[in-house]
N, C-alpha and C. Protein backbone atom coordinates (compact mmCIF):
# COMPACT_ATOMS: atom_id res chain seq x y z
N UNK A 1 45.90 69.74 -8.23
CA UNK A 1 46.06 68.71 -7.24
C UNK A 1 47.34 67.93 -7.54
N UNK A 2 48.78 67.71 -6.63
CA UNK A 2 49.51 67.00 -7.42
C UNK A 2 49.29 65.96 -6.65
N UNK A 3 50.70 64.95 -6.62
CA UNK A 3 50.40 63.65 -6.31
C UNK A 3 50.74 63.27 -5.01
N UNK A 4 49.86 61.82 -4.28
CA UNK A 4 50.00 62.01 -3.20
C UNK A 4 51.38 61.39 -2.72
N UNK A 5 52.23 61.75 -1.66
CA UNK A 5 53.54 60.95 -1.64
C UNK A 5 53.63 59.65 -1.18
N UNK A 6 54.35 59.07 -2.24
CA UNK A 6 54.15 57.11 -1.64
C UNK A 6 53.82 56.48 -2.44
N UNK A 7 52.57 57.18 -3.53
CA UNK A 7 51.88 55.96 -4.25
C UNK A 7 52.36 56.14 -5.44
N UNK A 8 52.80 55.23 -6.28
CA UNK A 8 53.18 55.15 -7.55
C UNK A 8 51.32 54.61 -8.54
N UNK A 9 51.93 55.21 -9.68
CA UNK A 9 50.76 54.71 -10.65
C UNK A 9 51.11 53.26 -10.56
N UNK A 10 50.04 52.32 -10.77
CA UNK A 10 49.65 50.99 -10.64
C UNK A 10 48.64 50.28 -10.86
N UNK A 11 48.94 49.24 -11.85
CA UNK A 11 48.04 48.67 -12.47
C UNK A 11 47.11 47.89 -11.14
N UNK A 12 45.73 47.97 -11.47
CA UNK A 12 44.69 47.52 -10.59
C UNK A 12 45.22 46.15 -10.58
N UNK A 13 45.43 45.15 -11.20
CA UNK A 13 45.72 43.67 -11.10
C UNK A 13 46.75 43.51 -9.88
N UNK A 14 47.50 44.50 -9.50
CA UNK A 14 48.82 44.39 -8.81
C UNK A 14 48.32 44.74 -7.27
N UNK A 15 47.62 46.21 -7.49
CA UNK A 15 46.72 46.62 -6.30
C UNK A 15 45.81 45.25 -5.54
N UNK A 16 45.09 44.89 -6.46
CA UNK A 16 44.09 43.72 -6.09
C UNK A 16 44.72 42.07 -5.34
N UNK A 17 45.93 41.83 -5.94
CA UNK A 17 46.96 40.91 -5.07
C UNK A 17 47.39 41.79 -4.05
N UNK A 18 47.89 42.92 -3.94
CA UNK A 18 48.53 43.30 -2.42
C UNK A 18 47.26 43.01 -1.42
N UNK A 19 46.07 43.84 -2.12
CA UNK A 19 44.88 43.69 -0.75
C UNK A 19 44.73 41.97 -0.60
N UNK A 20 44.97 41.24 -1.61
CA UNK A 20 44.67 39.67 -1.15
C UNK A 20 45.98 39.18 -0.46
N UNK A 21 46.90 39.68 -0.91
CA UNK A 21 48.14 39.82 0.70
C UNK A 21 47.88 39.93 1.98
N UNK A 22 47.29 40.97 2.18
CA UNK A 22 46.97 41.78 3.38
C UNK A 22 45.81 41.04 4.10
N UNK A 23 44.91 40.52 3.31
CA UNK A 23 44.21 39.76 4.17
C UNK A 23 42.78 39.73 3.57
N UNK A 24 42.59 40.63 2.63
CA UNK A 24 41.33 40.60 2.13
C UNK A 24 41.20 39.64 1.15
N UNK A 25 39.74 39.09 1.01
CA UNK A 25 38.98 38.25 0.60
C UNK A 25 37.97 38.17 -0.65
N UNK A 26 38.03 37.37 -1.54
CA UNK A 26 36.82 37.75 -2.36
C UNK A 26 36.14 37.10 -1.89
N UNK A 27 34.79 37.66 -1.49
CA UNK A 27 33.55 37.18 -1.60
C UNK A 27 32.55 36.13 -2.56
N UNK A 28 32.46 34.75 -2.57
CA UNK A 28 31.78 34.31 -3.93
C UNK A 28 30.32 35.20 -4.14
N UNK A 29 30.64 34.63 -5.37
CA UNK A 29 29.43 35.58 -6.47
C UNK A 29 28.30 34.48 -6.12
N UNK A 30 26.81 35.09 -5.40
CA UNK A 30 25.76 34.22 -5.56
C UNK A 30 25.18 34.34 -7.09
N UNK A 31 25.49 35.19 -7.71
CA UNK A 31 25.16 34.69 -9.28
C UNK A 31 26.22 35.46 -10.18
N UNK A 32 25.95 34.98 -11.68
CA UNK A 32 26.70 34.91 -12.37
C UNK A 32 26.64 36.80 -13.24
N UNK A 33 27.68 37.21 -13.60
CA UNK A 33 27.35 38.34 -14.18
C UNK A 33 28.01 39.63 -13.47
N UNK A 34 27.92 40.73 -13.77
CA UNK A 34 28.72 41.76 -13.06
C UNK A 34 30.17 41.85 -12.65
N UNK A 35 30.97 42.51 -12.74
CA UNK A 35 32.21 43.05 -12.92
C UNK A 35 32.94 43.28 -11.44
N UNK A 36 31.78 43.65 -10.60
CA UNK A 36 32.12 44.31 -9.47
C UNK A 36 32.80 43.06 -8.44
N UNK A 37 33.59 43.22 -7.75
CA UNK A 37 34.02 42.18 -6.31
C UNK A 37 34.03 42.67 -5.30
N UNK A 38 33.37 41.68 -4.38
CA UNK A 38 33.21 42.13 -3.05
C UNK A 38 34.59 41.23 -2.25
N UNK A 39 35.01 42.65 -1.34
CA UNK A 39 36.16 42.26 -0.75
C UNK A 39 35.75 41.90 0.36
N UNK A 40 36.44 41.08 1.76
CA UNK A 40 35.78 41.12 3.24
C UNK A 40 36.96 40.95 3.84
N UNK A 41 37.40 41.46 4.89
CA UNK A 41 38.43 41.36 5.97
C UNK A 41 38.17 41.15 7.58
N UNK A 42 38.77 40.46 7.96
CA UNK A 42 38.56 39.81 9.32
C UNK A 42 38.71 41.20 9.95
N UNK A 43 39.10 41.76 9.52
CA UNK A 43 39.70 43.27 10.61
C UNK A 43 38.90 44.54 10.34
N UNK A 44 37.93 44.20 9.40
CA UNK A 44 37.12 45.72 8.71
C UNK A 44 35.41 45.21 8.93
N UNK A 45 34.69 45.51 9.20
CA UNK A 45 33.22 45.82 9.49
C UNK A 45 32.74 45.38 8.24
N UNK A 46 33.09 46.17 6.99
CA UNK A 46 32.24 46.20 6.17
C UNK A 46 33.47 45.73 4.64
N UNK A 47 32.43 45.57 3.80
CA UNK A 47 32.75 44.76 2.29
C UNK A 47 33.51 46.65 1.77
N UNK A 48 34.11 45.70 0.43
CA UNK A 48 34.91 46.19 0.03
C UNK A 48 34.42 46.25 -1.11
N UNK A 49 34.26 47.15 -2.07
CA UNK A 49 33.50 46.74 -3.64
C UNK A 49 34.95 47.68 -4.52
N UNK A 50 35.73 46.16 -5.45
CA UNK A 50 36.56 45.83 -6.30
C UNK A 50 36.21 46.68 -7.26
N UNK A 51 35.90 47.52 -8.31
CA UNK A 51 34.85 48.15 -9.32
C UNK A 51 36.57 48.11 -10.74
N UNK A 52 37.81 47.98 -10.14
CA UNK A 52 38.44 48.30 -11.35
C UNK A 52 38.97 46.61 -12.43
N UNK A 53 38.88 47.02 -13.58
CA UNK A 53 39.27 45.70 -14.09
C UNK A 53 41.25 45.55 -13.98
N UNK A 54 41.64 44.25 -14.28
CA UNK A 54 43.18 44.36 -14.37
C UNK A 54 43.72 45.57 -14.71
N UNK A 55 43.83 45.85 -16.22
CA UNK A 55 44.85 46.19 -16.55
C UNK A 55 44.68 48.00 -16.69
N UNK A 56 43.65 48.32 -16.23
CA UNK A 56 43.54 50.07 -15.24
C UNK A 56 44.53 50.10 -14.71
N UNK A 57 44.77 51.49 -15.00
CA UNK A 57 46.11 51.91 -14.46
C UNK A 57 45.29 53.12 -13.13
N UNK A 58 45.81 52.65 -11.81
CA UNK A 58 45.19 53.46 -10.99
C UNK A 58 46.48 54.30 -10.37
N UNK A 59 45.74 55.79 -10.68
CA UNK A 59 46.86 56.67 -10.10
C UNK A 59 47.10 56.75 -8.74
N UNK A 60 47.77 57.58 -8.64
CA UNK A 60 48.36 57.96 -6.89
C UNK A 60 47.07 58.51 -5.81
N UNK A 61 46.24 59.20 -6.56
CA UNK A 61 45.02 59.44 -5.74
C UNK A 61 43.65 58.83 -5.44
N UNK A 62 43.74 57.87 -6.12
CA UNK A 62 42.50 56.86 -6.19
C UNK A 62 43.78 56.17 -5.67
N UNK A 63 44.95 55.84 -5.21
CA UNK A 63 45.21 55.00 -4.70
C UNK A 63 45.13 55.11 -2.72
N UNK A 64 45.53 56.70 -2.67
CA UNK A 64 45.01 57.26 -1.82
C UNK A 64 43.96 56.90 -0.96
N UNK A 65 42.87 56.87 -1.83
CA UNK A 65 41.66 56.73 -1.30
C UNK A 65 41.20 55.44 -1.05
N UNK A 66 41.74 54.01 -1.68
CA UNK A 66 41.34 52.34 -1.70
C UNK A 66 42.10 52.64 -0.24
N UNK A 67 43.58 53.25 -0.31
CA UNK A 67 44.29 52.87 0.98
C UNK A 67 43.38 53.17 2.50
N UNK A 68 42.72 54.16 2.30
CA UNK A 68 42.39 55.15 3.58
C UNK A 68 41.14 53.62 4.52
N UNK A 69 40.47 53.50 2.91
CA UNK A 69 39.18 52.93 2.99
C UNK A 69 39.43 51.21 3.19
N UNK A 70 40.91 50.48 3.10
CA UNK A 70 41.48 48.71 3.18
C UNK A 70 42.26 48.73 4.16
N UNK A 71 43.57 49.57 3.99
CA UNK A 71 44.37 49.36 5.15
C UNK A 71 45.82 49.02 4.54
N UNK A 72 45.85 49.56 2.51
CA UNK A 72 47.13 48.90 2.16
C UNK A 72 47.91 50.04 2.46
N UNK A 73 49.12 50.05 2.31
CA UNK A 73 50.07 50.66 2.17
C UNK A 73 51.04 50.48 1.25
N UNK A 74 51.85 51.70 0.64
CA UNK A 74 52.65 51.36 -0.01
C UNK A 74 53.73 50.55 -0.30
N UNK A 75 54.17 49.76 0.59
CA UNK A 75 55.26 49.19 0.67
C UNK A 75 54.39 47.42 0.67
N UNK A 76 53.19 47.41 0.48
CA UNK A 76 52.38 46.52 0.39
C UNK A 76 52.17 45.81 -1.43
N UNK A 77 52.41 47.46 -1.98
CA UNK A 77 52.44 46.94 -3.50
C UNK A 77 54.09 46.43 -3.73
């Protein structure tokens, strides 16, 4: 499988500000605990679940796939 064209490797912390660029939202936590973030966008139906910590380095194909499923684009990171 090589890589997809456009996306550079990128640390999740960097990914996670472009989507809060773009328009997405964290969700508050009704309780305390768990790793996971829920994203929400005025323009998308449904939540978004955050699952990577900062400093993950997310490749070109899992970047692929956040894109298909938010709406970022490359020129967004």
């Amino acid at each position: 499988m090589g890589k997809q064209p456009g996306w550079p490797s990128t640390s999740a912390r960097v990914v996670l500000r472009a989507l809060l660029r773009i328009g997405w939202r964290e969700k508050p936590r009704t309780s305390k605990g768990g790793s996971h973030k829920q994203l929400t966008h005025s323009d998308f139906a449904y939540e978004y679940t955050w699952a990577f910590h900062d400093g993950v380095e997310i490749g070109p194909v899992m970047l692929a796939k956040i894109a298909k499923q938010t709406g970022l684009n490359p020129e967004d990171l």
